[in-house]
N, C-alpha and C. Protein backbone atom coordinates (compact mmCIF):
# COMPACT_ATOMS: atom_id res chain seq x y z
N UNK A 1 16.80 1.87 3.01
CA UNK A 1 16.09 0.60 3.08
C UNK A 1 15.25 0.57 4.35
N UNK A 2 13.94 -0.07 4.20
CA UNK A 2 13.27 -0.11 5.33
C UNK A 2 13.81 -1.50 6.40
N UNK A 3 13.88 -1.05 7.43
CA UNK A 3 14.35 -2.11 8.46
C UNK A 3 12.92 -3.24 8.24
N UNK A 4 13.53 -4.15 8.87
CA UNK A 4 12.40 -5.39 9.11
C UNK A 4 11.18 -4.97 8.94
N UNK A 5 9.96 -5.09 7.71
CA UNK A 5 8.82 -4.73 7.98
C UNK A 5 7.92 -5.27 8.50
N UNK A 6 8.28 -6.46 9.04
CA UNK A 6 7.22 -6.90 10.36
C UNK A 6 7.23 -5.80 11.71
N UNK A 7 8.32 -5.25 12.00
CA UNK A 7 8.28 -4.07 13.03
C UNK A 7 7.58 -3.12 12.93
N UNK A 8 7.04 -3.27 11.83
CA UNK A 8 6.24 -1.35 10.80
C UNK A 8 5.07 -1.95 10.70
N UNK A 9 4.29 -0.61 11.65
CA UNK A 9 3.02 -0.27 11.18
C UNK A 9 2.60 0.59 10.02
N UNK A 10 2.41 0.34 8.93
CA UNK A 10 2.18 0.94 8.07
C UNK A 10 0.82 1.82 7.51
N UNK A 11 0.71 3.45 8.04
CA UNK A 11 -0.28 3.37 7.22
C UNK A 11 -0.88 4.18 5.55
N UNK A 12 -1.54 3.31 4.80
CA UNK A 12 -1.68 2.80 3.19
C UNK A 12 -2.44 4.22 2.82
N UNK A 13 -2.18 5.28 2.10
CA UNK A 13 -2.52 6.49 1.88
C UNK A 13 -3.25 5.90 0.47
N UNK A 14 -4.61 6.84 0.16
CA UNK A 14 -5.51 6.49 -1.15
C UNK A 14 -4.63 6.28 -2.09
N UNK A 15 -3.73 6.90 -2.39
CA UNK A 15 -2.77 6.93 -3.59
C UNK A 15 -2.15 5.76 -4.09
N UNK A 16 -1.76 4.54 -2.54
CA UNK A 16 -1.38 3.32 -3.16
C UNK A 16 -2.57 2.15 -2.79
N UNK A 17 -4.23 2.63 -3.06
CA UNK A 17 -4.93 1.89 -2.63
C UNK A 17 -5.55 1.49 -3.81
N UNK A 18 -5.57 2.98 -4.68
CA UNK A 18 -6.72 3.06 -5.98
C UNK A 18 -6.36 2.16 -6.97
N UNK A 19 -4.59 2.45 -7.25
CA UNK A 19 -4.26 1.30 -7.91
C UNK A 19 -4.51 -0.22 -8.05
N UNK A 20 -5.24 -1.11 -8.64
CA UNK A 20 -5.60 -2.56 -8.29
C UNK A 20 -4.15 -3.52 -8.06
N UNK A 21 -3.39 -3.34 -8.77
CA UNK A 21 -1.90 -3.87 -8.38
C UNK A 21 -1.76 -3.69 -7.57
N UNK A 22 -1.40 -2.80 -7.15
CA UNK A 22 -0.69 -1.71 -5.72
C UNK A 22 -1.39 -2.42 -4.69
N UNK A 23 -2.53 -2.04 -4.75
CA UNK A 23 -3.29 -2.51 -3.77
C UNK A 23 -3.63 -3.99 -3.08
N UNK A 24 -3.69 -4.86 -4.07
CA UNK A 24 -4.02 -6.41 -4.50
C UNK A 24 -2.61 -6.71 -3.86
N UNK A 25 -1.23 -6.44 -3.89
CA UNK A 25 0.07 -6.85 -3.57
C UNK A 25 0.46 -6.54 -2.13
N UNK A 26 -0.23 -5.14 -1.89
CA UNK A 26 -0.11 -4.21 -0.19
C UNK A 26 -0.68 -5.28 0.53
N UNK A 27 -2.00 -5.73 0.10
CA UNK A 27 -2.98 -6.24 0.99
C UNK A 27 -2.64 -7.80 1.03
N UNK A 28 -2.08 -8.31 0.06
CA UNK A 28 -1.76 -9.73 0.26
C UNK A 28 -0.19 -9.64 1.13
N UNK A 29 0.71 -8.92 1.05
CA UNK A 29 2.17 -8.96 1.94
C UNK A 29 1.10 -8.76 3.52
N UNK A 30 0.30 -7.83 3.89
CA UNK A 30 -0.54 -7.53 4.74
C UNK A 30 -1.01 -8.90 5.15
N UNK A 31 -2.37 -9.54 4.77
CA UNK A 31 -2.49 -10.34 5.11
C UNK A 31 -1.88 -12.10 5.38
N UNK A 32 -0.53 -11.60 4.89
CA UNK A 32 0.60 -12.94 5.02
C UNK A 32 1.60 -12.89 6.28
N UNK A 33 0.76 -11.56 7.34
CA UNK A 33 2.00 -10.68 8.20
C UNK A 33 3.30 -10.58 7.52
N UNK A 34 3.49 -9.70 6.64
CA UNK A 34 5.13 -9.38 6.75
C UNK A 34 4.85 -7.83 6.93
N UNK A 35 4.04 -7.32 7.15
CA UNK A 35 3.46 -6.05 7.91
C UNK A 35 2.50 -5.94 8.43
N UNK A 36 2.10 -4.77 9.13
CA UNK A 36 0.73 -4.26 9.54
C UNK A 36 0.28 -3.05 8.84
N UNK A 37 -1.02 -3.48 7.95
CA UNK A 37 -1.32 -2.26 7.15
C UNK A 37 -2.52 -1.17 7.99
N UNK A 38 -2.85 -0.42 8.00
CA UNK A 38 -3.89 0.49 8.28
C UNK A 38 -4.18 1.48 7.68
N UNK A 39 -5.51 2.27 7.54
CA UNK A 39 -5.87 2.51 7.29
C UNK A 39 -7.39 3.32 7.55
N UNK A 40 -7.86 4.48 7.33
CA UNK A 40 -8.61 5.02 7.90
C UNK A 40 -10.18 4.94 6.88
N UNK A 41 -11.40 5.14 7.62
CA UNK A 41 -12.55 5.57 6.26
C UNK A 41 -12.60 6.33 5.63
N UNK A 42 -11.79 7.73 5.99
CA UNK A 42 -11.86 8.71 5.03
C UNK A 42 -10.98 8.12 3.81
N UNK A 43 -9.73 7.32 4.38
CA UNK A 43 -9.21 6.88 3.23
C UNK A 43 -9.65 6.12 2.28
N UNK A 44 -9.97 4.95 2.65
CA UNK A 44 -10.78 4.24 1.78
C UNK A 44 -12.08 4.97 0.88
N UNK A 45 -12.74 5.90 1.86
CA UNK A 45 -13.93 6.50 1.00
C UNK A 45 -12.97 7.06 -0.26
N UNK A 46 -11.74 7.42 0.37
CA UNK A 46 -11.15 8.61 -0.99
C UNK A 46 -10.77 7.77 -2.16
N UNK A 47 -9.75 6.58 -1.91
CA UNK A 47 -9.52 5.97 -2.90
C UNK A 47 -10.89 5.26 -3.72
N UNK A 48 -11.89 4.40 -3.23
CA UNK A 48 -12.73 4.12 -3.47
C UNK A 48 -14.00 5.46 -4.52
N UNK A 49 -14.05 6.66 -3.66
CA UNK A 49 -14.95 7.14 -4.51
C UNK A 49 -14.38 7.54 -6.24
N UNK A 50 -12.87 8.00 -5.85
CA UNK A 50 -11.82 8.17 -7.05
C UNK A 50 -11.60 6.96 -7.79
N UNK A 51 -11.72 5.82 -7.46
CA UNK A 51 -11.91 4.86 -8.40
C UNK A 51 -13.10 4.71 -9.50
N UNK A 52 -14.16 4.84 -8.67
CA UNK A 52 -15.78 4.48 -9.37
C UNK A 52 -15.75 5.97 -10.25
N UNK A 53 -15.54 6.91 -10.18
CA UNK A 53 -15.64 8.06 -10.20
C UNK A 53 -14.77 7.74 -12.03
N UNK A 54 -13.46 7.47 -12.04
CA UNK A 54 -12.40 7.22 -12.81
C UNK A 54 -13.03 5.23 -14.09
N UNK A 55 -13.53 4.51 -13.17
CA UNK A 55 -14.05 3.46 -13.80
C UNK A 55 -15.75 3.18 -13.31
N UNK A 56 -16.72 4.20 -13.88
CA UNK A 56 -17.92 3.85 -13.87
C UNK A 56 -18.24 2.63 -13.96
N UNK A 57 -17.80 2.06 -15.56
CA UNK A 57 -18.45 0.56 -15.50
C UNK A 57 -17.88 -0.56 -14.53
N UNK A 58 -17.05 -0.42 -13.44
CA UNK A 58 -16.68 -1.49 -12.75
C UNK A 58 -16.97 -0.95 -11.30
N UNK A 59 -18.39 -0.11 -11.40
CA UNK A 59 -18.36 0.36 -9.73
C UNK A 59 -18.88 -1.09 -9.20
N UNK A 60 -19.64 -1.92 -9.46
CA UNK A 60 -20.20 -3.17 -8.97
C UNK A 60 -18.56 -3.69 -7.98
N UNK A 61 -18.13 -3.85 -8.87
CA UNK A 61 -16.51 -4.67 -8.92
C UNK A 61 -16.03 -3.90 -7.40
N UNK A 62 -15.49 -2.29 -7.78
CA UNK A 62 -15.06 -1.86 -6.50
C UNK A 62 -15.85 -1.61 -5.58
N UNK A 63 -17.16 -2.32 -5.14
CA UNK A 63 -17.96 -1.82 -4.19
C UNK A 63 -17.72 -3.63 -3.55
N UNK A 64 -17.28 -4.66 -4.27
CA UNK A 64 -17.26 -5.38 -3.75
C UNK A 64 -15.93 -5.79 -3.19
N UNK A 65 -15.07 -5.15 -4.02
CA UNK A 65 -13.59 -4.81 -3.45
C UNK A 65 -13.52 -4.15 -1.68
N UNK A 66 -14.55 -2.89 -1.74
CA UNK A 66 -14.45 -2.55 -0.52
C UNK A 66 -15.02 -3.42 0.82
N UNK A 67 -16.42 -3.91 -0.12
CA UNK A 67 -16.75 -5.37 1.52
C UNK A 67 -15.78 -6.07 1.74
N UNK A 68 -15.29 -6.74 1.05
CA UNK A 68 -13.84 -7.79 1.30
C UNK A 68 -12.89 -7.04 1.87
N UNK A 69 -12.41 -5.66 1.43
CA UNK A 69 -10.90 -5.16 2.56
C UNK A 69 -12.28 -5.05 4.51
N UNK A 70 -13.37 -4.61 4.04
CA UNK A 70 -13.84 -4.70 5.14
C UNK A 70 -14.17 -5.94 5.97
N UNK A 71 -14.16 -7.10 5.53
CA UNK A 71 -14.78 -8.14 5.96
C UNK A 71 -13.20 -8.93 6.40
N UNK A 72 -12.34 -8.70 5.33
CA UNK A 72 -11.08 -9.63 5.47
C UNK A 72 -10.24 -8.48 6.97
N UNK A 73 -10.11 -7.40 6.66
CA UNK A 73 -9.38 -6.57 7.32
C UNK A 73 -9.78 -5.50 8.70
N UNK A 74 -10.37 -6.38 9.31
CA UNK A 74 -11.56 -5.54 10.38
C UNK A 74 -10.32 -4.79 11.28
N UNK A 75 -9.11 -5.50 11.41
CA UNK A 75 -8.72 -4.41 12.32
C UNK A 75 -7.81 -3.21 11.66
N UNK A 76 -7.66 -3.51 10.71
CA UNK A 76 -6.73 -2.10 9.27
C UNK A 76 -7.61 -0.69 10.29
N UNK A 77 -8.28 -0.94 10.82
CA UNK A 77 -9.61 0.81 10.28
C UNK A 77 -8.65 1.27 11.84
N UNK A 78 -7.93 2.47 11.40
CA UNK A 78 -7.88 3.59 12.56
C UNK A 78 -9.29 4.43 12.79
N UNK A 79 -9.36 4.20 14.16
CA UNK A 79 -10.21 5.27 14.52
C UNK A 79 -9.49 6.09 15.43
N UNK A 80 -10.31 7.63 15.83
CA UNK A 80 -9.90 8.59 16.77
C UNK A 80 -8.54 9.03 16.68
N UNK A 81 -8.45 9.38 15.02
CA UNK A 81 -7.33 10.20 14.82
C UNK A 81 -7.67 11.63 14.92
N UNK A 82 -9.17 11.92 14.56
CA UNK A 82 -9.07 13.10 14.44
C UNK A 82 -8.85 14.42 14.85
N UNK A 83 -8.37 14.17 16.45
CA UNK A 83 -7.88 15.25 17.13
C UNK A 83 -6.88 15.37 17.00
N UNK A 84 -6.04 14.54 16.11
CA UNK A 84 -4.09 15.50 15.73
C UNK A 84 -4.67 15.66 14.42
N UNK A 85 -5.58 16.07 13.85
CA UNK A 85 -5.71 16.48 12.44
C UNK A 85 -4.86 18.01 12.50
N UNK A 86 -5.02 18.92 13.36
CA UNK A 86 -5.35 19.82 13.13
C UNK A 86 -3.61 20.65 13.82
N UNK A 87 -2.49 19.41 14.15
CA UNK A 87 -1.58 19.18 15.05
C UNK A 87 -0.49 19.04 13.66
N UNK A 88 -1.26 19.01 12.77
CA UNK A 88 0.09 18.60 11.30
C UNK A 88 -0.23 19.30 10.51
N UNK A 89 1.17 19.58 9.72
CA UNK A 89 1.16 20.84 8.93
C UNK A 89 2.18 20.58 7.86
N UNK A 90 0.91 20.23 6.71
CA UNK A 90 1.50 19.33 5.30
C UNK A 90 0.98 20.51 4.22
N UNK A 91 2.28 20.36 3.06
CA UNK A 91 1.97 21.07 1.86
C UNK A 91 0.36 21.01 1.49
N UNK A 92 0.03 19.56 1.42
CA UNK A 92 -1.87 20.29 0.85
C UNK A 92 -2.54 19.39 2.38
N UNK A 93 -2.97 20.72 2.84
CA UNK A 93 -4.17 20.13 4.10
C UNK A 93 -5.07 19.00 3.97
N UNK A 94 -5.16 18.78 3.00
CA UNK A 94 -6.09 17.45 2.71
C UNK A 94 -5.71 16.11 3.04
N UNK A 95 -4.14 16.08 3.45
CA UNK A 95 -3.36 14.90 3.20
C UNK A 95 -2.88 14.54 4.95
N UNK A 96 -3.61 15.54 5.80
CA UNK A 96 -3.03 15.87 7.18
C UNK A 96 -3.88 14.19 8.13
N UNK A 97 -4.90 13.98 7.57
CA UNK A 97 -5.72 12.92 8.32
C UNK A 97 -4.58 11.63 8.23
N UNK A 98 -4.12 11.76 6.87
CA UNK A 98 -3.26 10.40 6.18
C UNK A 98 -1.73 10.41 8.12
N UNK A 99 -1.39 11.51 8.41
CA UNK A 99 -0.46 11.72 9.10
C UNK A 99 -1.01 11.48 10.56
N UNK A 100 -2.52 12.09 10.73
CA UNK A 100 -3.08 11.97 11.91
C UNK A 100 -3.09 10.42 12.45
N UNK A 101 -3.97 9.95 11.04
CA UNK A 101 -4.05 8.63 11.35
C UNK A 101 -2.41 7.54 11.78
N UNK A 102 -1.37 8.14 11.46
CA UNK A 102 0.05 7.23 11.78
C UNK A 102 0.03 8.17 13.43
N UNK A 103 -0.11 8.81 13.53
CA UNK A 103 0.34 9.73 15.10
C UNK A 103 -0.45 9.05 15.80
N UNK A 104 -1.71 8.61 15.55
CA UNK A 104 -2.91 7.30 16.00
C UNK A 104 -2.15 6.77 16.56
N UNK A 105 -1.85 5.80 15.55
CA UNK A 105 -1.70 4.56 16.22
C UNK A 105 -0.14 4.11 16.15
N UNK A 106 0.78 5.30 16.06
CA UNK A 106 2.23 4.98 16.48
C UNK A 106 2.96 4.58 15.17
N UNK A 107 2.48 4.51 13.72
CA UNK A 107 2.63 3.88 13.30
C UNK A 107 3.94 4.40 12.36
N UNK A 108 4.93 3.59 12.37
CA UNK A 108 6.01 3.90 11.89
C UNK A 108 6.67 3.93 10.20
N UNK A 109 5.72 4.34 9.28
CA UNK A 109 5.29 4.69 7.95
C UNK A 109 4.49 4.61 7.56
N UNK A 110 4.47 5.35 6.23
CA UNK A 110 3.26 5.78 5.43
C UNK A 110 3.72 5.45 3.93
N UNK A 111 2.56 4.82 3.45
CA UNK A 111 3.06 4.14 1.88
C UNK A 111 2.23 5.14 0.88
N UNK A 112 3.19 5.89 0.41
CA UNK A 112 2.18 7.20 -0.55
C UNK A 112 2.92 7.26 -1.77
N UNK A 113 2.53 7.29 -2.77
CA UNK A 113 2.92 7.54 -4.03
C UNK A 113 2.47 9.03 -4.09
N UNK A 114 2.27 9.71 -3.56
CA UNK A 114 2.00 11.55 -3.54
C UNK A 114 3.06 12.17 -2.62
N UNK A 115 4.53 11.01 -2.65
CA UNK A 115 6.38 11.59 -2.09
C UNK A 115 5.46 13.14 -1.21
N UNK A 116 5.79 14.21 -2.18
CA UNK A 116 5.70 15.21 -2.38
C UNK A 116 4.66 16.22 -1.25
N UNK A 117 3.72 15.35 -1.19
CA UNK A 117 2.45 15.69 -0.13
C UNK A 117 3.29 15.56 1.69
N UNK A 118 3.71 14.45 1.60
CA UNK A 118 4.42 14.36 2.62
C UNK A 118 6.19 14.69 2.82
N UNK A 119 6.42 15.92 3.35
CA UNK A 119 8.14 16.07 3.34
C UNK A 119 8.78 15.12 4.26
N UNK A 120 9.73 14.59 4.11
CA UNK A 120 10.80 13.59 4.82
C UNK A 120 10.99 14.09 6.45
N UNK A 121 11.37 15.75 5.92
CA UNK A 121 11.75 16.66 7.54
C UNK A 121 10.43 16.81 8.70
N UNK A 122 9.17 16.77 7.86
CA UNK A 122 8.07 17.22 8.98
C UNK A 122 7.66 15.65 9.38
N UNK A 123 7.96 14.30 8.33
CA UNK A 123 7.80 13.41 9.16
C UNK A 123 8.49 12.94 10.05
N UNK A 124 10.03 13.12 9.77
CA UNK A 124 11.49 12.99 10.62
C UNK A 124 10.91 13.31 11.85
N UNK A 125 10.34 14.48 12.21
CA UNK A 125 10.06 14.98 13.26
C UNK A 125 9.17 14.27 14.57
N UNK A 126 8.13 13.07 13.14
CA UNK A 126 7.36 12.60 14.28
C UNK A 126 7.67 11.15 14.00
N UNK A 127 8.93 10.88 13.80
CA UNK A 127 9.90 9.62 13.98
C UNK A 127 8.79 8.66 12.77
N UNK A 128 8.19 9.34 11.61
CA UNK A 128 7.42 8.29 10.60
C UNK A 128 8.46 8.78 9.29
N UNK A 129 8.59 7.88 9.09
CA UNK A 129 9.21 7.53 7.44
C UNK A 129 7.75 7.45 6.05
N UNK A 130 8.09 7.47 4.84
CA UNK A 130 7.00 7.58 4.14
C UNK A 130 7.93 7.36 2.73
N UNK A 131 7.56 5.74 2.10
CA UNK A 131 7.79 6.14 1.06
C UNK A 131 6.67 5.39 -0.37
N UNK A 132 7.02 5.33 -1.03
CA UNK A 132 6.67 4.67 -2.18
C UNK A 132 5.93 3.34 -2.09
N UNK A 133 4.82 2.64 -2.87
CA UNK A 133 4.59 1.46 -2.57
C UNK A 133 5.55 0.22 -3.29
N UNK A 134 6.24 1.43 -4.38
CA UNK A 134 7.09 0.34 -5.12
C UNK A 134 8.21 0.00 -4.08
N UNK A 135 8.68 0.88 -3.52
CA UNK A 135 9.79 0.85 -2.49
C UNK A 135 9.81 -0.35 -1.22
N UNK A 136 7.96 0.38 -1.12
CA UNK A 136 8.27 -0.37 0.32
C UNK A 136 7.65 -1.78 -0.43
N UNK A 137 7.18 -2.04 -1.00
CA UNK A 137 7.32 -3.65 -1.17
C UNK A 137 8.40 -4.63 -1.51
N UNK A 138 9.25 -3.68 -2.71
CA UNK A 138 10.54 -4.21 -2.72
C UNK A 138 11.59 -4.04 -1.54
N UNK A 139 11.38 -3.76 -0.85
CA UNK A 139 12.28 -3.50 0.59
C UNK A 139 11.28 -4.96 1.56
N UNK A 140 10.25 -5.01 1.51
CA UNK A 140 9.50 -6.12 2.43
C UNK A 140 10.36 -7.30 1.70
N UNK A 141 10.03 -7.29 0.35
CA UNK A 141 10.63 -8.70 -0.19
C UNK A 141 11.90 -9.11 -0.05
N UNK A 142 12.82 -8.15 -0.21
CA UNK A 142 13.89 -8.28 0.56
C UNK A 142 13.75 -8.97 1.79
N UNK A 143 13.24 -8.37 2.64
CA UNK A 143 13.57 -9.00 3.99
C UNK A 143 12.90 -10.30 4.24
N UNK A 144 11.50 -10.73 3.16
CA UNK A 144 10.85 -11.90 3.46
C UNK A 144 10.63 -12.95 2.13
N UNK A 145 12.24 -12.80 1.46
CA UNK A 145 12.09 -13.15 0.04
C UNK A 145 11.20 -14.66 0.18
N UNK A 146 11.31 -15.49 0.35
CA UNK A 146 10.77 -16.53 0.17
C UNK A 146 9.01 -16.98 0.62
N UNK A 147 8.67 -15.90 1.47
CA UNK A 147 7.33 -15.41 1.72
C UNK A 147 6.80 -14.94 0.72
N UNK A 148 7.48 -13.80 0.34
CA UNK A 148 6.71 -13.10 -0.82
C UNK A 148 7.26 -13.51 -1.97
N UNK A 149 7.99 -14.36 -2.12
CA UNK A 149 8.07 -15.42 -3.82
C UNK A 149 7.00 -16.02 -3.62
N UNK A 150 6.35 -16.54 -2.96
CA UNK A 150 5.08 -17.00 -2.74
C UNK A 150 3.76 -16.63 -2.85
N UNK A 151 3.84 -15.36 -2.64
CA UNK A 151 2.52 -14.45 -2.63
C UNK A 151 2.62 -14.01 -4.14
N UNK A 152 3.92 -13.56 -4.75
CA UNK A 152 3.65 -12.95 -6.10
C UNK A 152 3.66 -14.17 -7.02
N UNK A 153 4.23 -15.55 -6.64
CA UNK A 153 3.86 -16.73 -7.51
C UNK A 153 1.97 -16.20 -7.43
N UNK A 154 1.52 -16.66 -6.35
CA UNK A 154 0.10 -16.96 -5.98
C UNK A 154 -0.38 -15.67 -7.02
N UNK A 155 0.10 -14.54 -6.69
CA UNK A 155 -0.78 -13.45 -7.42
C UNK A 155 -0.80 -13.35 -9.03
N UNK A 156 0.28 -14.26 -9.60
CA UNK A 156 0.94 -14.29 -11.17
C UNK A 156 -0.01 -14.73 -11.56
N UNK A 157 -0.58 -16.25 -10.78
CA UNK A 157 -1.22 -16.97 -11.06
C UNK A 157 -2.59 -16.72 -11.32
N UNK A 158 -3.33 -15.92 -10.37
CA UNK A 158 -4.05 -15.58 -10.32
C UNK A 158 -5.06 -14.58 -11.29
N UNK A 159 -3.86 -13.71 -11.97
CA UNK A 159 -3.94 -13.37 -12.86
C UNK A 159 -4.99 -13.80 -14.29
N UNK A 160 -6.37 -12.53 -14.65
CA UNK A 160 -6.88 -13.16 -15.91
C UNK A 160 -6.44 -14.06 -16.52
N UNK A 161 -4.66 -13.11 -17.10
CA UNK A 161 -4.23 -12.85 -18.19
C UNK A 161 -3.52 -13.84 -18.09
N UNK A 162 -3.16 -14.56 -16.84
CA UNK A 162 -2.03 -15.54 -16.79
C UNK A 162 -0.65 -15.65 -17.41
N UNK A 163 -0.46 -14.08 -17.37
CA UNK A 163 1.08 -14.05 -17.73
C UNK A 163 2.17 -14.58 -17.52
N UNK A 164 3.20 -15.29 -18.30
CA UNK A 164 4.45 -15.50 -18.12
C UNK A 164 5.29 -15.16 -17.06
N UNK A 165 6.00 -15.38 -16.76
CA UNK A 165 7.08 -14.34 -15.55
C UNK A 165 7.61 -13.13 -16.18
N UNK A 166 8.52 -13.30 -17.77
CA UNK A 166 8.45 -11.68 -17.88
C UNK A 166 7.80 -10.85 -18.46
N UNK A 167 6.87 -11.18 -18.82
CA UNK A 167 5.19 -10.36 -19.03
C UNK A 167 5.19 -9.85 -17.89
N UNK A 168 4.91 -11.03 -16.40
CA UNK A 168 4.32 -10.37 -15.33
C UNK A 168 5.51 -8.97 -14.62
N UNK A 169 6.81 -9.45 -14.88
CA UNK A 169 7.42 -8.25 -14.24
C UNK A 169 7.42 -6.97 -15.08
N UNK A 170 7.19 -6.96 -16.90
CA UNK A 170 7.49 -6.03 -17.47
C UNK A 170 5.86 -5.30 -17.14
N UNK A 171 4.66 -6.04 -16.36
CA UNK A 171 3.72 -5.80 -15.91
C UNK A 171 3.90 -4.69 -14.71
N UNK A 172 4.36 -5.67 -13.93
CA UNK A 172 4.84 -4.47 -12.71
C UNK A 172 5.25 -3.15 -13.10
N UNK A 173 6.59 -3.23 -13.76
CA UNK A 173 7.01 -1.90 -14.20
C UNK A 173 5.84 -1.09 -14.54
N UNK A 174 5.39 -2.05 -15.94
CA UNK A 174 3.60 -0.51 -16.22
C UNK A 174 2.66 -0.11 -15.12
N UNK A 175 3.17 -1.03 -14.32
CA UNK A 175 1.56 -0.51 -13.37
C UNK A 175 2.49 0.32 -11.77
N UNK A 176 4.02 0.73 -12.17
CA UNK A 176 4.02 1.12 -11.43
C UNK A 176 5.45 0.85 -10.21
N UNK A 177 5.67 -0.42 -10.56
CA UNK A 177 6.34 -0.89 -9.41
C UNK A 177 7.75 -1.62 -10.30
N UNK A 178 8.94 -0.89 -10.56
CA UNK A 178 9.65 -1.15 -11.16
C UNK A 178 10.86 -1.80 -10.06
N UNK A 179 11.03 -1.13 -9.10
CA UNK A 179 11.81 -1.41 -7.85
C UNK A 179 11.74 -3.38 -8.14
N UNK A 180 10.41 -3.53 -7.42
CA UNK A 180 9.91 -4.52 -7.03
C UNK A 180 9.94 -5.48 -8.07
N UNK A 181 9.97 -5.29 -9.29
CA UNK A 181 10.15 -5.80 -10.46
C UNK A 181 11.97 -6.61 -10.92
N UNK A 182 12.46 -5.40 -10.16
CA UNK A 182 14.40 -5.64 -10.45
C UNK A 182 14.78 -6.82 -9.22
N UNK A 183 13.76 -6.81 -8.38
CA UNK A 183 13.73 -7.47 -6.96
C UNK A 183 13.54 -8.52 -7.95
N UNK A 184 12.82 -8.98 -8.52
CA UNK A 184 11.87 -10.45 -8.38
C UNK A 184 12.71 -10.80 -9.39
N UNK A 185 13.46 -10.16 -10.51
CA UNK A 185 14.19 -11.00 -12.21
C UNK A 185 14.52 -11.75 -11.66
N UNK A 186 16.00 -11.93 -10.74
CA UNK A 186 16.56 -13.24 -10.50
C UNK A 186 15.73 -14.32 -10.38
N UNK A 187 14.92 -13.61 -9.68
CA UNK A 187 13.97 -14.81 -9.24
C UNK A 187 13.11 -15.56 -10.50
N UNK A 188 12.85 -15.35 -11.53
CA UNK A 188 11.81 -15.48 -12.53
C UNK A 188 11.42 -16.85 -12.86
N UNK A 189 12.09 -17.88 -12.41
CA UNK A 189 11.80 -18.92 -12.53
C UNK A 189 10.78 -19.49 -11.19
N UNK A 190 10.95 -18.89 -10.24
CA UNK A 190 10.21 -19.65 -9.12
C UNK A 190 8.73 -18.50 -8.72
N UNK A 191 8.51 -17.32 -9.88
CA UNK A 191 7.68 -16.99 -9.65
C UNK A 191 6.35 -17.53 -11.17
């Protein structure tokens, strides 16, 4: 379980950005402080170009997605990681900036749905943890249940589709976040 995630700097790897759930839920616990998210430009370029790339007809949509994390989130952006790029030594080299950028700025996890990219032992080493976005949100809610009954009411709501409560959790599960989903049943009435 993650300790208190107001203590955690977290930083948000493309993998749990591209997702619109994932992302839409990271960034609202984020902007409600029950963490600190960050994030670098290479990252965002990555998730972002892999989105438009994956949904042509909604590049309008994610180009306006990206002004808003930029406009809402001015201080998320690590800079001047890139001199421990070259200081970490991950199964695929591509994933080394995602690590640079936490050695940045101290930051005490990494939210990646690519487990695998990052080993437990080479982050152990530089005192960062790394797990799941399903994880670490259901571990935030835990610690800030009545905060984030609030944010995922607000986000239910928000919703096109205006789903039900167990629409919206059998939702979660499809898109990903089943943890976070077993978190919220009890709750189903006040979301």
């Amino acid at each position: 379980m993650i300790p208190a995630a107001n203590r955690y700097t977290a930083v948000l790897d493309a993998s749990v950005l591209f997702p619109n759930m994932k992302r839409d839920l990271l960034l609202r616990f984020f902007e409600a402080d029950l963490y600190r998210a960050r994030w670098t430009e290479q990252i965002q370029q990555e998730w972002l170009t892999n989105a438009i790339a994956r949904y042509a007809d909604k590049e309008e949509q994610l180009k306006r997605t990206d002004a808003l994390m930029r406009e809402h989130f001015e201080d998320a952006w690590v800079e001047g990681y890139e001199r421990f790029i070259e200081t970490v030594v991950l199964p695929d080299r591509d994933d080394r900036h995602v690590v640079a950028a936490a050695i940045r700025i101290n930051a005490q996890y990494i939210v990646t749905d690519n487990l695998k990219h990052f080993p437990e032992d080479t982050l152990g080493e530089l005192d960062i943890e790394r797990g799941s976005a399903d994880k670490f949100l259901a571990s935030t809610f835990e610690h800030y249940e009545l905060e984030a009954l609030s944010i995922i009411r607000e986000h239910r709501a928000n919703l096109r589709s205006n789903p039900k409560a167990p629409e919206y959790l059998m939702n979660l599960i499809s898109k990903g976040l089943p943890l976070l989903s077993a978190r919220l049943k009890p709750h189903r009435d006040a979301i």
